[in-house]
PDB file of N, CA and C in Angstrom:
ATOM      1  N   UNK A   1     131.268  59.339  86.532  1.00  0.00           N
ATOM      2  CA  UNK A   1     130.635  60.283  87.427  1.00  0.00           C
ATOM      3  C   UNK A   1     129.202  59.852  87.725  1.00  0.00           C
ATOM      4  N   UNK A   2     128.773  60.499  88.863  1.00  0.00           N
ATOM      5  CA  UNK A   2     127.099  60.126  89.427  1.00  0.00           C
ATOM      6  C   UNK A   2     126.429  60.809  88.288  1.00  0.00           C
ATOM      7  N   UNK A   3     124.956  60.532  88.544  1.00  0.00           N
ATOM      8  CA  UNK A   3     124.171  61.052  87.814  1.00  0.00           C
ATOM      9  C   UNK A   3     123.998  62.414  88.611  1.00  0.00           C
ATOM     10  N   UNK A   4     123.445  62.338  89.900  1.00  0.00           N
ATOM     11  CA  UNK A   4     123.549  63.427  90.462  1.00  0.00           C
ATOM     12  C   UNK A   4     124.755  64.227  90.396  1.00  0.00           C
ATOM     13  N   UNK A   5     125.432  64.060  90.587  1.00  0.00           N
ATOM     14  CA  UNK A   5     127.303  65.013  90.137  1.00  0.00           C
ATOM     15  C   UNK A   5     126.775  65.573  88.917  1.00  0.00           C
ATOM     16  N   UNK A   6     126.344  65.286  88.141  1.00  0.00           N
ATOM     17  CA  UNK A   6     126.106  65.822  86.444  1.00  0.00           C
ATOM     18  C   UNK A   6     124.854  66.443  86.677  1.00  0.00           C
ATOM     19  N   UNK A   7     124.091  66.436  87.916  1.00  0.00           N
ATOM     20  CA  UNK A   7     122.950  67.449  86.906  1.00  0.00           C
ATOM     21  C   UNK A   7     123.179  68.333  88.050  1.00  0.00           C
ATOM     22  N   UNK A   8     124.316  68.180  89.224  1.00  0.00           N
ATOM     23  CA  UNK A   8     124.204  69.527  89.832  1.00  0.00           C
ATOM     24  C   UNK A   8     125.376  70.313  89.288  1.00  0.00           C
ATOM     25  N   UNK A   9     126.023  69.610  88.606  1.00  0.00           N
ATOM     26  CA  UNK A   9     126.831  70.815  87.592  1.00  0.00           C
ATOM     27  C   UNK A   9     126.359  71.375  86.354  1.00  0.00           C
ATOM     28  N   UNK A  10     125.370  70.595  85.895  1.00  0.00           N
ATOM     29  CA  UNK A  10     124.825  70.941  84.822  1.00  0.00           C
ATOM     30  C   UNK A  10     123.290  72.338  85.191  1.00  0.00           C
ATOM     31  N   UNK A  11     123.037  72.174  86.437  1.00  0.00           N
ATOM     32  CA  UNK A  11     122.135  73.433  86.936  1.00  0.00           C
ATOM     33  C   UNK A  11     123.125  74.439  87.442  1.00  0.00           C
ATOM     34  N   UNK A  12     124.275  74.560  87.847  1.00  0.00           N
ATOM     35  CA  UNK A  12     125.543  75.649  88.128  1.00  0.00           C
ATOM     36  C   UNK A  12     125.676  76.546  86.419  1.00  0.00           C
ATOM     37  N   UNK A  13     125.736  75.237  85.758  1.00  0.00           N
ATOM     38  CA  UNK A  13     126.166  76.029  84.644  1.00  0.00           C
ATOM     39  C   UNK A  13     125.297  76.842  84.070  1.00  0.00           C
ATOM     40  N   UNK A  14     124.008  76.200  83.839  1.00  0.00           N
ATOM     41  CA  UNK A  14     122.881  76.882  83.256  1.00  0.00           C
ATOM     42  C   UNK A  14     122.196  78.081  84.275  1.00  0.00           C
ATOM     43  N   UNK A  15     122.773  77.915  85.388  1.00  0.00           N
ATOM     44  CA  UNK A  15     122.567  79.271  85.722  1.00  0.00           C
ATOM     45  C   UNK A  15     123.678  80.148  85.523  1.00  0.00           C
ATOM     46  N   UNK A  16     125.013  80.295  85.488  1.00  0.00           N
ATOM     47  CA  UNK A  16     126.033  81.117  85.252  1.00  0.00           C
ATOM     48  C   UNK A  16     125.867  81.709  83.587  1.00  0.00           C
ATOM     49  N   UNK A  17     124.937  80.723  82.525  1.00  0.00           N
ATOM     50  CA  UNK A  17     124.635  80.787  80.981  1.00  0.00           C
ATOM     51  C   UNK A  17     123.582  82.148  81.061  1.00  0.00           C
ATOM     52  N   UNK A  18     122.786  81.758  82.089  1.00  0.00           N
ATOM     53  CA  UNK A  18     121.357  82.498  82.203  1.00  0.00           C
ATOM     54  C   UNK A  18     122.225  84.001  82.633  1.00  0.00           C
ATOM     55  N   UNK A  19     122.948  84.326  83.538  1.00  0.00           N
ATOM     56  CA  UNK A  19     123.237  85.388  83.991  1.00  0.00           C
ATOM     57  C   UNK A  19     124.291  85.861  82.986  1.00  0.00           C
ATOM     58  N   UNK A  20     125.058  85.098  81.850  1.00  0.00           N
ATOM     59  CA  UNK A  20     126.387  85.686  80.830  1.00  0.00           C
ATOM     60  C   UNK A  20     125.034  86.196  80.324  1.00  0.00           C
ATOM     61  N   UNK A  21     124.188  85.788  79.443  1.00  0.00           N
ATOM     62  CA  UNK A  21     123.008  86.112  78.486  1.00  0.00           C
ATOM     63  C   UNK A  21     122.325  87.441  78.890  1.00  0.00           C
ATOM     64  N   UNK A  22     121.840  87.367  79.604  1.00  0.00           N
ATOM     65  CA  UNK A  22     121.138  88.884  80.471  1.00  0.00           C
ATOM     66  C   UNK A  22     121.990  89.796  80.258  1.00  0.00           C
ATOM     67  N   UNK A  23     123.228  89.413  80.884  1.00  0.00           N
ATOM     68  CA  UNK A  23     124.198  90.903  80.818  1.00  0.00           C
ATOM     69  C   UNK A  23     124.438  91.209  79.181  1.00  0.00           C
ATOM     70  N   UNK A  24     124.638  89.859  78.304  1.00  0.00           N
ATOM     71  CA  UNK A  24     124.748  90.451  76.971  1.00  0.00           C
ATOM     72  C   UNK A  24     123.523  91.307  76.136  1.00  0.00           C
ATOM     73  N   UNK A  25     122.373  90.605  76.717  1.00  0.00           N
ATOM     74  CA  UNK A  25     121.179  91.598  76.484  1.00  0.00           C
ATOM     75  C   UNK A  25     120.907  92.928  77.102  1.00  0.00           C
ATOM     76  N   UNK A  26     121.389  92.776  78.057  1.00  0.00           N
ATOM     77  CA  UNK A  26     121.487  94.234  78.742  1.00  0.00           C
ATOM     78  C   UNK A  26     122.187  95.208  77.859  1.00  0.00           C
ATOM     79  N   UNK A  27     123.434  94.844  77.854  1.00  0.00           N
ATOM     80  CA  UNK A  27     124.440  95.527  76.642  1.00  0.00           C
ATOM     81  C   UNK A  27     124.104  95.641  75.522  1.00  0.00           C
ATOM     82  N   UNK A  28     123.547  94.901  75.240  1.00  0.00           N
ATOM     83  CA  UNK A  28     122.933  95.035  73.335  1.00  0.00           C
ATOM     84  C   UNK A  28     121.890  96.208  73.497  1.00  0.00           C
ATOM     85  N   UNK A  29     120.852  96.380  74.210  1.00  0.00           N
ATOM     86  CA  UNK A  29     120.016  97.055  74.630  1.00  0.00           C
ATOM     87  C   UNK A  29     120.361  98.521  74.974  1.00  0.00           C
ATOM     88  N   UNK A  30     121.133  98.213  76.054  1.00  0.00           N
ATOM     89  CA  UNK A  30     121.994  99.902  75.929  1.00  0.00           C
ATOM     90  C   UNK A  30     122.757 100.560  74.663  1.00  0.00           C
ATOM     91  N   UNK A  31     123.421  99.765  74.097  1.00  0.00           N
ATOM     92  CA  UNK A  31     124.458 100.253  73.051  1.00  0.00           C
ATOM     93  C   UNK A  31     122.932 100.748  71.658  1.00  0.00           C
ATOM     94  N   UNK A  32     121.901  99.205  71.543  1.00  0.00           N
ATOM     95  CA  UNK A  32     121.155  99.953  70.411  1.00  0.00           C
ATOM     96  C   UNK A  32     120.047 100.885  71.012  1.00  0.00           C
ATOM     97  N   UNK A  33     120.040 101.419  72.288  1.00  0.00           N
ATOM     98  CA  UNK A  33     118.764 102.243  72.571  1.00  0.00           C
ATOM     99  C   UNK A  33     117.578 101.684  72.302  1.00  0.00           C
ATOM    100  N   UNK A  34     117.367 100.258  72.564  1.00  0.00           N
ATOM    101  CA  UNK A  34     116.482  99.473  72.215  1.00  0.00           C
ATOM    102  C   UNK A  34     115.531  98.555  74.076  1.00  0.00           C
ATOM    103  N   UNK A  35     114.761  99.179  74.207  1.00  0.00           N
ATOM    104  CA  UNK A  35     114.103  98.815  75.562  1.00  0.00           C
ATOM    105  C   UNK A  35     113.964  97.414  75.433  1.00  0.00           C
ATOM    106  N   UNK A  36     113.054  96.955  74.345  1.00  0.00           N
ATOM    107  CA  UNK A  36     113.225  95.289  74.283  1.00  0.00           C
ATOM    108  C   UNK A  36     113.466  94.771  74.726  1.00  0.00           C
ATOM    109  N   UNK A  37     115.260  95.159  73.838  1.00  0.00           N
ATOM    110  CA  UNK A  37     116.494  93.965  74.395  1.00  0.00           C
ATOM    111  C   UNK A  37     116.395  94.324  75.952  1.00  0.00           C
ATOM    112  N   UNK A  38     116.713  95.485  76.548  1.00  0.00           N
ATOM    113  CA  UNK A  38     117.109  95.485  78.139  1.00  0.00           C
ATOM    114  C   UNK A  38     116.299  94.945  79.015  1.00  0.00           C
ATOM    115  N   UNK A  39     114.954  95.056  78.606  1.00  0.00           N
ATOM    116  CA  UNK A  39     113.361  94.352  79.550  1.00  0.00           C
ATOM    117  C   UNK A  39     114.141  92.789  79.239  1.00  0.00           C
ATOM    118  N   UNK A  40     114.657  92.260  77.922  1.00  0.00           N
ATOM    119  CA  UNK A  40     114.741  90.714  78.001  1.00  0.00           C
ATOM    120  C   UNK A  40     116.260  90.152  78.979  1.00  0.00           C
ATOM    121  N   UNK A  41     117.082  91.254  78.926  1.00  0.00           N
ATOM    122  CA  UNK A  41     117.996  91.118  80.106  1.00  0.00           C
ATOM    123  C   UNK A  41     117.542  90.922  81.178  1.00  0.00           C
ATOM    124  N   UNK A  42     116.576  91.911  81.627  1.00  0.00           N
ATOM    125  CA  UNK A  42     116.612  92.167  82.566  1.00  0.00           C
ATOM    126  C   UNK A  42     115.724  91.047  83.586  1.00  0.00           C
ATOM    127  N   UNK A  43     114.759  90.583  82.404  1.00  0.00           N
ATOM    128  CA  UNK A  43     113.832  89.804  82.954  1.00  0.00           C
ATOM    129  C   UNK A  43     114.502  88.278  83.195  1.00  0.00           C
ATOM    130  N   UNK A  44     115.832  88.120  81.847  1.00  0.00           N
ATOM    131  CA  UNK A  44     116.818  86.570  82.364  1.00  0.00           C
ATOM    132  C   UNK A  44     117.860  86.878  83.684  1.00  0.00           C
ATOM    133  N   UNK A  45     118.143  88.261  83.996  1.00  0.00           N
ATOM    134  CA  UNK A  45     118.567  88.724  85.346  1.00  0.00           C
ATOM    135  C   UNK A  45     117.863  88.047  86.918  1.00  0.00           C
ATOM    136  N   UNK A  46     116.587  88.212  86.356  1.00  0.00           N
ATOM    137  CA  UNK A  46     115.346  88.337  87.783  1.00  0.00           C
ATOM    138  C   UNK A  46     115.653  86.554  87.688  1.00  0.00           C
ATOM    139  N   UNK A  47     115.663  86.077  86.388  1.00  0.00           N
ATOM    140  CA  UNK A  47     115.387  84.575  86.322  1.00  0.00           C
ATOM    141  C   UNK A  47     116.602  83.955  86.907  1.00  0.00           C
ATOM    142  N   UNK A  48     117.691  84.442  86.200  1.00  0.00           N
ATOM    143  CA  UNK A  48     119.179  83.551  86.587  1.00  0.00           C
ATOM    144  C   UNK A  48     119.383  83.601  88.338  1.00  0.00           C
ATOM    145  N   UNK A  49     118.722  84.968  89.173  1.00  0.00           N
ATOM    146  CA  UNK A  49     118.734  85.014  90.205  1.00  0.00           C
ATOM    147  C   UNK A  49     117.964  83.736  90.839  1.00  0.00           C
ATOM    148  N   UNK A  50     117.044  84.197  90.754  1.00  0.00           N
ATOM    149  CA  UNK A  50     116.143  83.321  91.160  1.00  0.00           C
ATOM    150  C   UNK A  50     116.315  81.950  91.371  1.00  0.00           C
ATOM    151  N   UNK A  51     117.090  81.936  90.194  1.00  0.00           N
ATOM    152  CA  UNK A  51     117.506  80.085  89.882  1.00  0.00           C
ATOM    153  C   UNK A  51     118.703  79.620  90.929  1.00  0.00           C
ATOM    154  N   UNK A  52     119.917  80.952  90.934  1.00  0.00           N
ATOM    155  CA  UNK A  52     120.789  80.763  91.794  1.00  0.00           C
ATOM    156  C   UNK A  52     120.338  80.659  93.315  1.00  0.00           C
ATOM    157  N   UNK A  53     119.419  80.982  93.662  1.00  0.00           N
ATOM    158  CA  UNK A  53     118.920  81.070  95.108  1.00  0.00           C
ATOM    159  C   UNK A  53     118.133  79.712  95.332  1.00  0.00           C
ATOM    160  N   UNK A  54     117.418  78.775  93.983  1.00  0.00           N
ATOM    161  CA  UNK A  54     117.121  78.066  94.383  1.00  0.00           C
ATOM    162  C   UNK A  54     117.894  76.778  94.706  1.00  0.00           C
ATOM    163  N   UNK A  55     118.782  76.847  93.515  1.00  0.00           N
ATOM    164  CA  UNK A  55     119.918  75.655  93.628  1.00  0.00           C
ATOM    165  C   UNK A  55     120.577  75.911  94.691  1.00  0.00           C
ATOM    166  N   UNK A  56     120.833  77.449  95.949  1.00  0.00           N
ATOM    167  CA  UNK A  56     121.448  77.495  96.893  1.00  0.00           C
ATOM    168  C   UNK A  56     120.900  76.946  97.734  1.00  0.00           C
ATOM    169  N   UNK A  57     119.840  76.778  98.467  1.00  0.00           N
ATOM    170  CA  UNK A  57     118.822  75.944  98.888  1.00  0.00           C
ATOM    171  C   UNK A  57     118.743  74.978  99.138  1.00  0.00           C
ATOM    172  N   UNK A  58     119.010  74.463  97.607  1.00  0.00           N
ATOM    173  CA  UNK A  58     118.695  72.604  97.290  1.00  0.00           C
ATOM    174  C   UNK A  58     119.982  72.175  97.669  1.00  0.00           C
ATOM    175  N   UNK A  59     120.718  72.915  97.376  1.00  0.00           N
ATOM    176  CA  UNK A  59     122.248  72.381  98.341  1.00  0.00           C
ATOM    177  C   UNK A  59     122.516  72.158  99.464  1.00  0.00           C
ATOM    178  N   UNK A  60     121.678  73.251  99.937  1.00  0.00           N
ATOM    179  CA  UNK A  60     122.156  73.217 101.615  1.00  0.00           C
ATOM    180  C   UNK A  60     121.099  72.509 102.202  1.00  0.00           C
ATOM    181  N   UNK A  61     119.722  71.887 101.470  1.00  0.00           N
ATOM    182  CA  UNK A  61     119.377  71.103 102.341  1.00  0.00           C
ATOM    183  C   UNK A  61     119.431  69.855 101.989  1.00  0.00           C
ATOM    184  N   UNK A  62     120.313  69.319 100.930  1.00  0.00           N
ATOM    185  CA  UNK A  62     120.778  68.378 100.204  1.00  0.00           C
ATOM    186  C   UNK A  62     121.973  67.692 101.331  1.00  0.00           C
ATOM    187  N   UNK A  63     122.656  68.679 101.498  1.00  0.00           N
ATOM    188  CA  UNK A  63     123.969  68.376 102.667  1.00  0.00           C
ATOM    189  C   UNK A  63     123.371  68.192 103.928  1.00  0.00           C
ATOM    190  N   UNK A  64     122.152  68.607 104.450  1.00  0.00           N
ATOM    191  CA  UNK A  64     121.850  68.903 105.805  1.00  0.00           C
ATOM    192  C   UNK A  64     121.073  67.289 106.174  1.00  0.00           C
TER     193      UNK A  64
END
């Protein structure tokens, strides 16, 4: 495989990691009534987004 092939699957994944993680912090947070945890969801939420919008980007002007 390319090098590029591997690190644009390897930024897919680590953002799909970033967004499983959030939601599990989210959940941990709700279940222990613990703000913490949900602010640290919430804040790998804002991040995993973020990340997904940028790699959407780098794609489409990667192809263009």
């Amino acid at each position: 495989m390319d090098r590029t092939k591997i690190l644009e699957h390897l930024g897919l994944t680590l953002v799909v990691f970033d967004l499983v993680l959030s939601l599990i912090f989210i959940l941990v947070g709700h279940l222990k009534g613990d703000m913490y945890f949900q602010g640290v969801g919430v804040g790998l939420l804002i991040a995993g987004v973020t990340s997904a919008v940028a790699n959407l980007f780098k794609m489409r002007n990667a192809k263009a």
